[in-house]
Protein backbone atom coordinates (compact mmCIF):
# COMPACT_ATOMS: atom_id res chain seq x y z
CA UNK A 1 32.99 -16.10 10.18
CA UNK A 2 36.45 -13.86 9.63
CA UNK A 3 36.80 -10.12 10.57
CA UNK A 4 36.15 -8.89 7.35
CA UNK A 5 32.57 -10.99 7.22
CA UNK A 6 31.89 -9.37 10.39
CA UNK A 7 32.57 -6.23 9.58
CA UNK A 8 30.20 -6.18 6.36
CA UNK A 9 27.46 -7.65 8.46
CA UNK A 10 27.46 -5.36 11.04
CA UNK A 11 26.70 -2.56 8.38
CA UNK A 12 24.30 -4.51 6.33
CA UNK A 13 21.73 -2.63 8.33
CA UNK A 14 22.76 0.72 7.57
CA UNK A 15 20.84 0.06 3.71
CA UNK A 16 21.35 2.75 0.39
CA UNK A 17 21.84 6.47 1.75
CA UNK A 18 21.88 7.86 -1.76
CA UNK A 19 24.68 10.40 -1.03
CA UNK A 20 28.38 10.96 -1.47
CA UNK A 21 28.83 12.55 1.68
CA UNK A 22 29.79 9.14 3.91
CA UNK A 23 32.25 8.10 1.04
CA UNK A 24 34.31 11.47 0.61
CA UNK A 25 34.82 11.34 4.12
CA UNK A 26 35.88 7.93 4.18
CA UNK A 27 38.11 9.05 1.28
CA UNK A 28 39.03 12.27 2.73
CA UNK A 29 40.68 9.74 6.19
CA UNK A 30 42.19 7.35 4.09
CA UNK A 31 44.41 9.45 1.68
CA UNK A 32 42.20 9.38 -1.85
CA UNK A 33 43.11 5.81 -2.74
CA UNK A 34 40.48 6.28 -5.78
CA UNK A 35 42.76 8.71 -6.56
CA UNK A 36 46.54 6.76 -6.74
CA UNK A 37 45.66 4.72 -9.80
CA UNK A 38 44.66 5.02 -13.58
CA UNK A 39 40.69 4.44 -13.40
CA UNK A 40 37.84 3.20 -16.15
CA UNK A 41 34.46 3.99 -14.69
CA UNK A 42 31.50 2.24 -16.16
CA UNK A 43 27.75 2.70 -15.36
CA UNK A 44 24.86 1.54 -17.41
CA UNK A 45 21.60 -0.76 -16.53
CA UNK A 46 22.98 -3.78 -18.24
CA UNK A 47 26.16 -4.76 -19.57
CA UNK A 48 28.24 -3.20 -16.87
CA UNK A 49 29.83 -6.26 -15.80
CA UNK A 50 30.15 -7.96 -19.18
CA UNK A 51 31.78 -4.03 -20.52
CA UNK A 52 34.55 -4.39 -17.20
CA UNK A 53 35.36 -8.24 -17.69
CA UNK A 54 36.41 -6.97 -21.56
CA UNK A 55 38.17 -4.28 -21.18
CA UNK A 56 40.36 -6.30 -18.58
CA UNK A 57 40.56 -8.75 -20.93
CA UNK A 58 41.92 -7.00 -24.18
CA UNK A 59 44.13 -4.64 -21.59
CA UNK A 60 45.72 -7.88 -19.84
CA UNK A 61 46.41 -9.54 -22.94
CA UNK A 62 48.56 -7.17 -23.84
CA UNK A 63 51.00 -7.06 -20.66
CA UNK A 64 49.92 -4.78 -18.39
CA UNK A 65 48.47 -5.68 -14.95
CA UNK A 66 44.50 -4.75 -14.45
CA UNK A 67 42.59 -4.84 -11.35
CA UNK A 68 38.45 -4.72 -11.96
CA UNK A 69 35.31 -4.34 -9.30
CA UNK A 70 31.95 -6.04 -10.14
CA UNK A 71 28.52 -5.55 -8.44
CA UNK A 72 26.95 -7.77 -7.25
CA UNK A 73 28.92 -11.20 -7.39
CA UNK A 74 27.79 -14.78 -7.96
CA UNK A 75 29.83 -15.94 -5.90
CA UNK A 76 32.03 -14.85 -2.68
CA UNK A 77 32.33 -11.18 -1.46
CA UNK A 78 36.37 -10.90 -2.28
CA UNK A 79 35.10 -12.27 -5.40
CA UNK A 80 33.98 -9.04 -6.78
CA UNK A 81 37.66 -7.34 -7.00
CA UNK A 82 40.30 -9.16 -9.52
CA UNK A 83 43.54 -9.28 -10.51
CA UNK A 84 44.56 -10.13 -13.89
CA UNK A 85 40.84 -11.18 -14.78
CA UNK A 86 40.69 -13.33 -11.69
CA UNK A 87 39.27 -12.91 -8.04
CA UNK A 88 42.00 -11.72 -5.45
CA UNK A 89 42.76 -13.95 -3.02
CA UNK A 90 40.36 -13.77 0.17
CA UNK A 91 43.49 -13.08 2.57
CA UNK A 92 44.54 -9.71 0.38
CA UNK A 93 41.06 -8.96 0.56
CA UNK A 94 41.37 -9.20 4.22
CA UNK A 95 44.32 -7.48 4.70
CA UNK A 96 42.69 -4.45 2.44
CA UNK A 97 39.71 -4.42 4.81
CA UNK A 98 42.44 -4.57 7.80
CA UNK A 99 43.56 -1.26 6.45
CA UNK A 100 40.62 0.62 5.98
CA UNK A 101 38.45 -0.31 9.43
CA UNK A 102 40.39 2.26 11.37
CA UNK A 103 39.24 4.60 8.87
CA UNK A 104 35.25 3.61 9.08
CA UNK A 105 35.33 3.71 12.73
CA UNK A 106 36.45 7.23 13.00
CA UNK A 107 34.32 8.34 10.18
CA UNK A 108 31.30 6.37 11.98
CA UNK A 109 32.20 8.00 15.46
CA UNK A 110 32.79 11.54 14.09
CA UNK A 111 29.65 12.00 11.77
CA UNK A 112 27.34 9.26 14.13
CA UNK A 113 26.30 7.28 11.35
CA UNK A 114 26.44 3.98 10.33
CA UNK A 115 28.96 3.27 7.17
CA UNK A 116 27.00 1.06 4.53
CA UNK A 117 28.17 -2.21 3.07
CA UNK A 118 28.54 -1.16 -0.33
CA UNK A 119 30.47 2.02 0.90
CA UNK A 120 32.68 -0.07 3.27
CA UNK A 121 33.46 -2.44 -0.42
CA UNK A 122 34.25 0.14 -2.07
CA UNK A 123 36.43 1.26 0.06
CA UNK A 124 38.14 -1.79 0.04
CA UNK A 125 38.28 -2.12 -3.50
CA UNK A 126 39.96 1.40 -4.30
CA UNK A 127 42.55 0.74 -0.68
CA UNK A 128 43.70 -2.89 -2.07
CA UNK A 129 43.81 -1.51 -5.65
CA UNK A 130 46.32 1.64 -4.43
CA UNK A 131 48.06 -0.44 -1.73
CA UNK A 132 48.31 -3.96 -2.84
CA UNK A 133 47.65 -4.52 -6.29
CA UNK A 134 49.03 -1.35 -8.12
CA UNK A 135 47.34 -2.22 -11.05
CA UNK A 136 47.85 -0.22 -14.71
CA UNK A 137 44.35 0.55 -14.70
CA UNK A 138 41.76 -0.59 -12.38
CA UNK A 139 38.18 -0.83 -13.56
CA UNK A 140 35.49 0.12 -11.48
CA UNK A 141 31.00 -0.89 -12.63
CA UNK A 142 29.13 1.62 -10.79
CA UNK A 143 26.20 0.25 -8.04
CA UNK A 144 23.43 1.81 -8.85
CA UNK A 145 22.92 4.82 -11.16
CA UNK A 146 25.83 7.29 -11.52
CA UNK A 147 25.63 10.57 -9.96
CA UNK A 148 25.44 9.71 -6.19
CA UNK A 149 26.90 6.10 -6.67
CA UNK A 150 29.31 5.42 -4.17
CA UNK A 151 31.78 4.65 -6.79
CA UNK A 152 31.43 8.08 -8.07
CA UNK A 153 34.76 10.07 -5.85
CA UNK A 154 36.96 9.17 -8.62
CA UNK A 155 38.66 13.09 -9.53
CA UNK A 156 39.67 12.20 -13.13
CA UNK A 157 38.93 9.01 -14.38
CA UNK A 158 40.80 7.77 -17.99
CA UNK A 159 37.67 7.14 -19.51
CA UNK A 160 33.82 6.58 -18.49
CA UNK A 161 31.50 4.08 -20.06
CA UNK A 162 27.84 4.54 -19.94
CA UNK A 163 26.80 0.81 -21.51
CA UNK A 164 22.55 1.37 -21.26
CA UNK A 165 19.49 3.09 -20.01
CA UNK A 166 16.73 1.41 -18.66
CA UNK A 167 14.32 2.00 -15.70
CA UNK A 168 15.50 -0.36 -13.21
CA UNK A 169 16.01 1.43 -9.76
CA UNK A 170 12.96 4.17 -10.62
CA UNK A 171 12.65 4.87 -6.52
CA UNK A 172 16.16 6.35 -6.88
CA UNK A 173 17.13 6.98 -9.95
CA UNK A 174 13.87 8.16 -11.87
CA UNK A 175 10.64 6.90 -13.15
CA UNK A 176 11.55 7.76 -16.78
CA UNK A 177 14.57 6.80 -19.07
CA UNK A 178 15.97 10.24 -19.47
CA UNK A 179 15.98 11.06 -15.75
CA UNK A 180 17.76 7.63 -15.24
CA UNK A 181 20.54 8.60 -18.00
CA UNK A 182 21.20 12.33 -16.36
CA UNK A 183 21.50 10.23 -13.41
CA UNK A 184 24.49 8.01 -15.39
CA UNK A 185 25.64 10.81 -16.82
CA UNK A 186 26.61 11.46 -12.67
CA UNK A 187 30.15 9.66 -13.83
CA UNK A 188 31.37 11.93 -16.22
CA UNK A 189 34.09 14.32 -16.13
CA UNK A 190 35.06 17.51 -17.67
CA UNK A 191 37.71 16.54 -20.37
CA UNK A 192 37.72 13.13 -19.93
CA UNK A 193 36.39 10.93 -22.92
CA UNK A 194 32.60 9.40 -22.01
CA UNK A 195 31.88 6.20 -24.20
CA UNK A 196 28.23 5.12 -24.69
CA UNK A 197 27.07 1.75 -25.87
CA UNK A 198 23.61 2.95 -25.38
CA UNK A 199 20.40 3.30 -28.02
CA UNK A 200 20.02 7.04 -29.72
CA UNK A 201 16.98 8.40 -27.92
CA UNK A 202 19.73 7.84 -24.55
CA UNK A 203 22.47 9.13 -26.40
CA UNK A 204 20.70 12.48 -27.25
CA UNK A 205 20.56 13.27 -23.48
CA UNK A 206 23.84 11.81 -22.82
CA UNK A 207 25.25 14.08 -25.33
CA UNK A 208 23.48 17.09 -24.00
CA UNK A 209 24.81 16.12 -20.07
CA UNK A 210 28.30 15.93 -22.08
CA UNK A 211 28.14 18.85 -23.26
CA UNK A 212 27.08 20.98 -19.86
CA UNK A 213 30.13 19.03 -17.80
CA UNK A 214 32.41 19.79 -20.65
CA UNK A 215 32.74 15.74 -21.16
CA UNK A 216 34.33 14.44 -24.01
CA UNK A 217 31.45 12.77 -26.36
CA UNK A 218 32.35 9.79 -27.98
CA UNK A 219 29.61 7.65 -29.11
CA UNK A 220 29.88 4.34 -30.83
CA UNK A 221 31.94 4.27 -34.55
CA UNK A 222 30.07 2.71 -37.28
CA UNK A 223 33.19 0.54 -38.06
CA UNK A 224 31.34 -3.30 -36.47
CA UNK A 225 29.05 -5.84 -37.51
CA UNK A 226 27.08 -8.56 -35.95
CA UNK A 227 26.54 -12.28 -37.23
CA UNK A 228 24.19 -14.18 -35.03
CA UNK A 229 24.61 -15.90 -32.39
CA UNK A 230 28.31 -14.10 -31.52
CA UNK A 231 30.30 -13.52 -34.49
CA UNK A 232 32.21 -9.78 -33.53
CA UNK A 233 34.00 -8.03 -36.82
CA UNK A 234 35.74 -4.59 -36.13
CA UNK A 235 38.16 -3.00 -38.58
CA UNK A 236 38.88 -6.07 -40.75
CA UNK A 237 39.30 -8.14 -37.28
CA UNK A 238 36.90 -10.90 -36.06
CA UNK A 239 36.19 -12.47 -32.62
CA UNK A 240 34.00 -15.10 -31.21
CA UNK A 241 32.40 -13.36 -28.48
CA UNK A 242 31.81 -15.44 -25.13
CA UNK A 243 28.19 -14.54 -24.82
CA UNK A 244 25.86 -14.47 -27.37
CA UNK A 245 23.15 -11.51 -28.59
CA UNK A 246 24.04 -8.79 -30.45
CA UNK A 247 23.49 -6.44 -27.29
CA UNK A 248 27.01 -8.09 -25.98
CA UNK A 249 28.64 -6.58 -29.43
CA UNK A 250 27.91 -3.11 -28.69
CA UNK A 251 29.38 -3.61 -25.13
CA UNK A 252 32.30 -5.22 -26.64
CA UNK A 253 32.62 -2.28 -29.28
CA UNK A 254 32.61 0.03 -25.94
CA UNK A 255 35.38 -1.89 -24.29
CA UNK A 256 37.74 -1.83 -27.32
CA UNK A 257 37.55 1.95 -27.14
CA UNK A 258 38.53 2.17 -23.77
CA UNK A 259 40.99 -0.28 -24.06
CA UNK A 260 42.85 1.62 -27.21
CA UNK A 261 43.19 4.35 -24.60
CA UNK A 262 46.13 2.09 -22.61
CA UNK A 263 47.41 -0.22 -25.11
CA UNK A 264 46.86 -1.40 -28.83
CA UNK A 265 44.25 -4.43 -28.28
CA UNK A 266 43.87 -7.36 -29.85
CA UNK A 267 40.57 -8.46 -30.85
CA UNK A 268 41.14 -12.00 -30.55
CA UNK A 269 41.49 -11.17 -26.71
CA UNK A 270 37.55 -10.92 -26.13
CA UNK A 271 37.72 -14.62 -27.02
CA UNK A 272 39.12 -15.36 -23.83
CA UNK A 273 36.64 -12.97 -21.32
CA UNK A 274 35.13 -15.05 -18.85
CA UNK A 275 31.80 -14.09 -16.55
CA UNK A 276 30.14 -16.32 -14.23
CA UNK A 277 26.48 -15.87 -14.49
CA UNK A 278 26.52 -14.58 -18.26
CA UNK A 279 24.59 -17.15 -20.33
CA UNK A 280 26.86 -19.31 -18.12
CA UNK A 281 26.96 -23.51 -19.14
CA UNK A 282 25.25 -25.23 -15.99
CA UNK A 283 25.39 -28.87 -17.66
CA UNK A 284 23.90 -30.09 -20.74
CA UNK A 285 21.31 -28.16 -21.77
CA UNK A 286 20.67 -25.06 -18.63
CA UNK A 287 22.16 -22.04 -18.94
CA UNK A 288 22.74 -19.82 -15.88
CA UNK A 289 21.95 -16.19 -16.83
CA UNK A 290 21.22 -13.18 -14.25
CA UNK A 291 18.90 -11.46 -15.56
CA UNK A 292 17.56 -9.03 -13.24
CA UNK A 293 14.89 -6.14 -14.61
CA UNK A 294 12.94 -5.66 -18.01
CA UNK A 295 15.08 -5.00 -20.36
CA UNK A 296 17.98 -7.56 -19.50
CA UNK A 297 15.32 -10.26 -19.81
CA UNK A 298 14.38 -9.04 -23.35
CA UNK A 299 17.94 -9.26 -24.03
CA UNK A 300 18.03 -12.65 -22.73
CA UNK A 301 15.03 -13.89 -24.54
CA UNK A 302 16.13 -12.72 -27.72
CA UNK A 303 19.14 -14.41 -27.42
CA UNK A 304 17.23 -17.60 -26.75
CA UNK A 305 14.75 -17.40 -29.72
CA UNK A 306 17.00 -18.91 -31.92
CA UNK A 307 16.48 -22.29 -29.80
CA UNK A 308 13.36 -24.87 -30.89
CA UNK A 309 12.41 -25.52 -27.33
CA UNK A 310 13.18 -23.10 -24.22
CA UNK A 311 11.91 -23.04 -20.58
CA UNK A 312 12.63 -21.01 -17.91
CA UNK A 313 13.44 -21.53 -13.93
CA UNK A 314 12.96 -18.11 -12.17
CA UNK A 315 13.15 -16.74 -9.19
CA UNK A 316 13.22 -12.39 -9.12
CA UNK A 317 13.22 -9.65 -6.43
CA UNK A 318 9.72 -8.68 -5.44
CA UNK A 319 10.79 -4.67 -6.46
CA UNK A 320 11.55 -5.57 -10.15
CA UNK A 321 8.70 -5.57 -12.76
CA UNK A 322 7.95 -8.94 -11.92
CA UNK A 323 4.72 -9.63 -14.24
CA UNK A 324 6.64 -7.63 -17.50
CA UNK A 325 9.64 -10.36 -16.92
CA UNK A 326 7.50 -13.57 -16.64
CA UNK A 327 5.20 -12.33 -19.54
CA UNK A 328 8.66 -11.88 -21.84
CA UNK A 329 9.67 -15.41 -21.06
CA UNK A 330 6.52 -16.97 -21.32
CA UNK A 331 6.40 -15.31 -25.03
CA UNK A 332 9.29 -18.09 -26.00
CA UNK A 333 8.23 -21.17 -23.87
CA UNK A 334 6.97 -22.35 -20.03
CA UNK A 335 8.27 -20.74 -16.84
CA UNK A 336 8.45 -21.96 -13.38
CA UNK A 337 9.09 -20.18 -10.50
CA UNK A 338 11.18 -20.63 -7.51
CA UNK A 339 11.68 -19.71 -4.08
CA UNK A 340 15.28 -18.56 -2.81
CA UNK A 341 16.76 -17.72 0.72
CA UNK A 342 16.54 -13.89 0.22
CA UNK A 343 14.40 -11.59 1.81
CA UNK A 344 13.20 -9.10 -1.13
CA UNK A 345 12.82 -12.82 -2.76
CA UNK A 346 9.03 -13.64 -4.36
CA UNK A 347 7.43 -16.15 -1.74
CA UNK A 348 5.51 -18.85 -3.00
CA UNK A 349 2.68 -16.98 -1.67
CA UNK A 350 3.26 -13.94 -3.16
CA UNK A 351 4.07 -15.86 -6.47
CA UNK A 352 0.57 -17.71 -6.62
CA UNK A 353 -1.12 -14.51 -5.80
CA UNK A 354 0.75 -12.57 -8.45
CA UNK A 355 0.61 -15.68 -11.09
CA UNK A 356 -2.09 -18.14 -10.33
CA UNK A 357 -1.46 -21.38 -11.80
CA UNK A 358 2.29 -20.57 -12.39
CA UNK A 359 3.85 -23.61 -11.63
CA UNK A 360 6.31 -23.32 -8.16
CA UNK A 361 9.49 -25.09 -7.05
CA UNK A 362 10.09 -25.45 -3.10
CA UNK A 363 13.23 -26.92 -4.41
CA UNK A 364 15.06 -25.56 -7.40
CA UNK A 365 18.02 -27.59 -6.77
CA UNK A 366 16.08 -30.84 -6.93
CA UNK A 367 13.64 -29.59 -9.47
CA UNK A 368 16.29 -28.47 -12.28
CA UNK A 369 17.99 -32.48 -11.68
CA UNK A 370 14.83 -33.82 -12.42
CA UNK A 371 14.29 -31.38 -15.71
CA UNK A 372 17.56 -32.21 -16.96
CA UNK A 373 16.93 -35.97 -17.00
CA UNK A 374 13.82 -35.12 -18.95
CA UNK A 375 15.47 -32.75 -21.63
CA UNK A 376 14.85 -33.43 -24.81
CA UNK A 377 16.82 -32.89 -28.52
CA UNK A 378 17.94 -29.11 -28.76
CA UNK A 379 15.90 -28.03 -25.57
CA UNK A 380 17.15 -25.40 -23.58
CA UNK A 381 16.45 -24.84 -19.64
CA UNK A 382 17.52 -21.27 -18.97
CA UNK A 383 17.94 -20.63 -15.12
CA UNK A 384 17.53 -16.51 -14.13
CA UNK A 385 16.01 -13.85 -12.33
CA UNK A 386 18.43 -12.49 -10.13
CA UNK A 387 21.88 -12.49 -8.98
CA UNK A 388 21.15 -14.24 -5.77
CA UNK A 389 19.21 -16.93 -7.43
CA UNK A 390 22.37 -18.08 -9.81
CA UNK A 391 24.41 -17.69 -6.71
CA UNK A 392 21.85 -19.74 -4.46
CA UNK A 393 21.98 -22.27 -7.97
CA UNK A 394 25.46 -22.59 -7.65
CA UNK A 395 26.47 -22.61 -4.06
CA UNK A 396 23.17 -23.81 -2.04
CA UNK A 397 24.79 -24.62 1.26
C-alpha cells in the first residue's frame, strides 16, 4: 500500500459530515487552488459523469487542455481525475496528495477533527489541477447533492450544470424532489450561467432558486432531436452518441452549452466520449451499466426494451430502494442477485428475506461465464446495481 492509499484509509472512518466548514479550511491553508483555474461544476442525480466525460470531450477536441473529476470510479482512486479525457498517472496523483497532507494535518490538529476521504480527494483534485495540470478548464461532478457538497468552495465557476432530480440520498438531501433540487441548486452562482438538463416540474424550482441567487437561467434550447437507440441532431449537425437512451441526449445537449462557453465544438466530438461503466461492452452479449437508485434503473431499462430477450445480474446498496429497482427490471425479463465485498452490500440473507425465491449468486464472476456460454440469438445480460459491483465485475482480485 503507497502513502497516498494510506492516507485515504486512515480517514475512511471519519464518514459524510454534511458541511463546508472542514473544506474552506482546508482551502483557506492551501491557497484556494479551486480558485486558480477556469471551473465547470455539475450536480444532478444521474448523468453527472456521462455530462463531465462530454464536455471534456467536445472542449479537448478542439485544442485546449481539460482536466475532469468523477465520483465514484470503476476503477482505481487516481482514476477519478483526468487529463485530456484520460486518468492521470498514479505518481502525479501522488505527488498532488504529497502537497496537500501538510495541509490536512494542520487543519486536523487545529479544529480536532478528522478530515474525510472525499474532502481529502477533493482536495487533491483542485491542488493537482492548479499545480500540475493547469488545465483550460477543469470539470468538477459534485458528490452528493449541491449545497453542502464538498465540491461546492468554487467562488465563480464558468458555468454550472444541474443534469437531474431524483430522490436518491433522501437522509441528506430531502425526502421530496423539490427539496433535493434547492439542494442542487447549492452550486449556483450569482451571474454565472446555470444549465439544466432536468424535466419541467425540476426546472420550475430551479428557475425560482436562479432567480433568488441572481443565477443566470438557461434551460435547454428546443434546437435537438432524438432517433432511437443514439442518433444526436443539433443545429443541422448529427452525432452517434456512445451510450444509448434518449436521457443521454439531453445530457449531451447540456454539455454542448457549456462547451460553446470555451471554444466552438464540434459535434462529431461526442462520438469519441468514453465512460467505463456506461452501458459498457463486457463480451458478447453483457453490458456493464451502474445503475445505482430508481430512476437511473428506469433509464436503464428503457434503454434495454428495445432488446427481445434481457436479464439482469444485480447486486445494490442495502440504502437504495432496493424492491422499486428489482421490480423495474423484472418488468423486462429475470433478475439474479449477487453478493459483493462491500459492507452497505445486500447479503444473501438479507436478499432472500427481502426477495424470496430470487435466485442468488455466491459467485458472480463464475456465474456470468456460465450465462454467457448459454446466451442465446439477440439476448442481452445486463450486469448493474452499483458502482462497486461493476468495479468488483471488473477487477475481482
Amino acid at each position: 500500500m503507497g502513502a497516498s492509499d494510506k492516507a485515504f484509509e486512515k480517514r475512511e472512518g471519519a464518514g459524510i459530515m454534511y458541511s463546508l466548514d472542514r473544506m474552506e479550511a482546508l482551502m483557506e491553508e492551501l491557497g484556494q487552488p479551486q480558485n486558480r483555474c477556469p471551473v465547470i461544476h455539475v450536480a444532478g442525480t444521474n448523468g453527472k459523469g456521462t455530462v463531465v466525460t462530454f464536455i471534456d470531450r467536445l472542449i479537448h477536441e478542439e485544442g485546449r487542455k481539460t482536466a475532469a473529476f468523477m465520483t465514484p470510479s470503476p476503477g482505481e482512486r487516481h482514476e477519478q481525475l483526468t487529463s485530456g479525457g484520460r486518468p492521470v498517472s498514479s505518481g502525479l496523483f501522488e505527488e498532488a496528495v504529497n502537497l496537500v497532507l501538510p495541509a490536512v494535518e494542520k487543519v486536523e490538529e487545529t479544529r480536532g477533527e478528522t478530515i474525510s476521504s472525499f474532502e481529502l480527494l477533493t482536495a487533491v483534485v483542485f491542488t493537482a489541477a492548479a499545480e500540475l495540470i493547469k488545465p483550460d478548464v477543469l470539470i468538477i461532478e459534485a458528490g452528493m447533492g449541491g449545497r453542502l457538497d464538498a465540491t461546492n468552495v468554487v467562488r465563480k465557476p464558468e458555468a454550472t450544470i444541474i443534469t437531474s432530480v431524483g430522490t436518491d440520498h433522501a437522509e441528506f438531501l430531502g425526502h421530496t424532489r423539490e427539496a433535493v433540487a434547492r439542494e442542487k441548486a447549492g452550486i449556483m452562482r450569482p451571474e454565472v450561467p446555470c444549465i439544466s438538463a432536468c424535466d419541467e416540474e425540476a426546472d420550475e424550482w430551479l428557475r425560482q432558486e436562479a432567480e433568488r441567487i441572481g443565477a443566470v437561467w438557461t434551460p435547454l434550447p428546443d434546437d435537438w432531436t432524438f432517433t432511437e437507440p443514439d442518433l444526436f441532431t443539433c443545429r443541422e449537425e448529427t452525432a452517434w452518441l456512445p451510450i444509448p437512451g434518449k436521457h443521454q441526449a439531453r445530457n449531451a445537449r447540456a454539455a454542448l452549452a457549456a462547451s460553446e462557453i470555451f471554444v466552438k465544438p464540434k459535434l462529431s466530438s461526442l462520438e469519441k466520449a468514453e465512460q467505463p461503466g456506461r452501458w459498457e461492452a463486457f463480451g458478447p452479449g453483457i453490458i456493464l451499466d451502474t445503475a445505482h437508485n430508481k430512476e437511473a434503473v428506469e433509464a436503464l431499462c428503457d434503454t434495454a426494451a428495445r432488446y427481445p430477450r434481457v436479464s439482469f445480474l444485480t447486486a445494490v446498496m442495502r440504502d437504495k430502494p432496493v424492491h422499486q429497482m428489482v421490480e423495474t427490471m423484472q418488468q423486462l425479463g429475470e433478475v439474479t442477485a449477487a453478493a459483493m465485498p462491500d459492507e452497505r452490500g445486500m447479503t444473501q440473507e438479507e436478499w432472500e428475506k427481502e426477495f424470496p425465491g430470487l435466485p442468488f449468486t455466491g459467485d458472480p464472476h463464475a456465474w456470468i461465464r456460465e450465462k454467457q456460454r448459454k446466451l442465446k440469438y439477440q439476448e442481452l445480460l445486463i450486469v448493474t446495481g452499483s458502482h462497486a459491483f461493476i468495479r468488483f465485475i471488473k477487477n475481482p482480485q
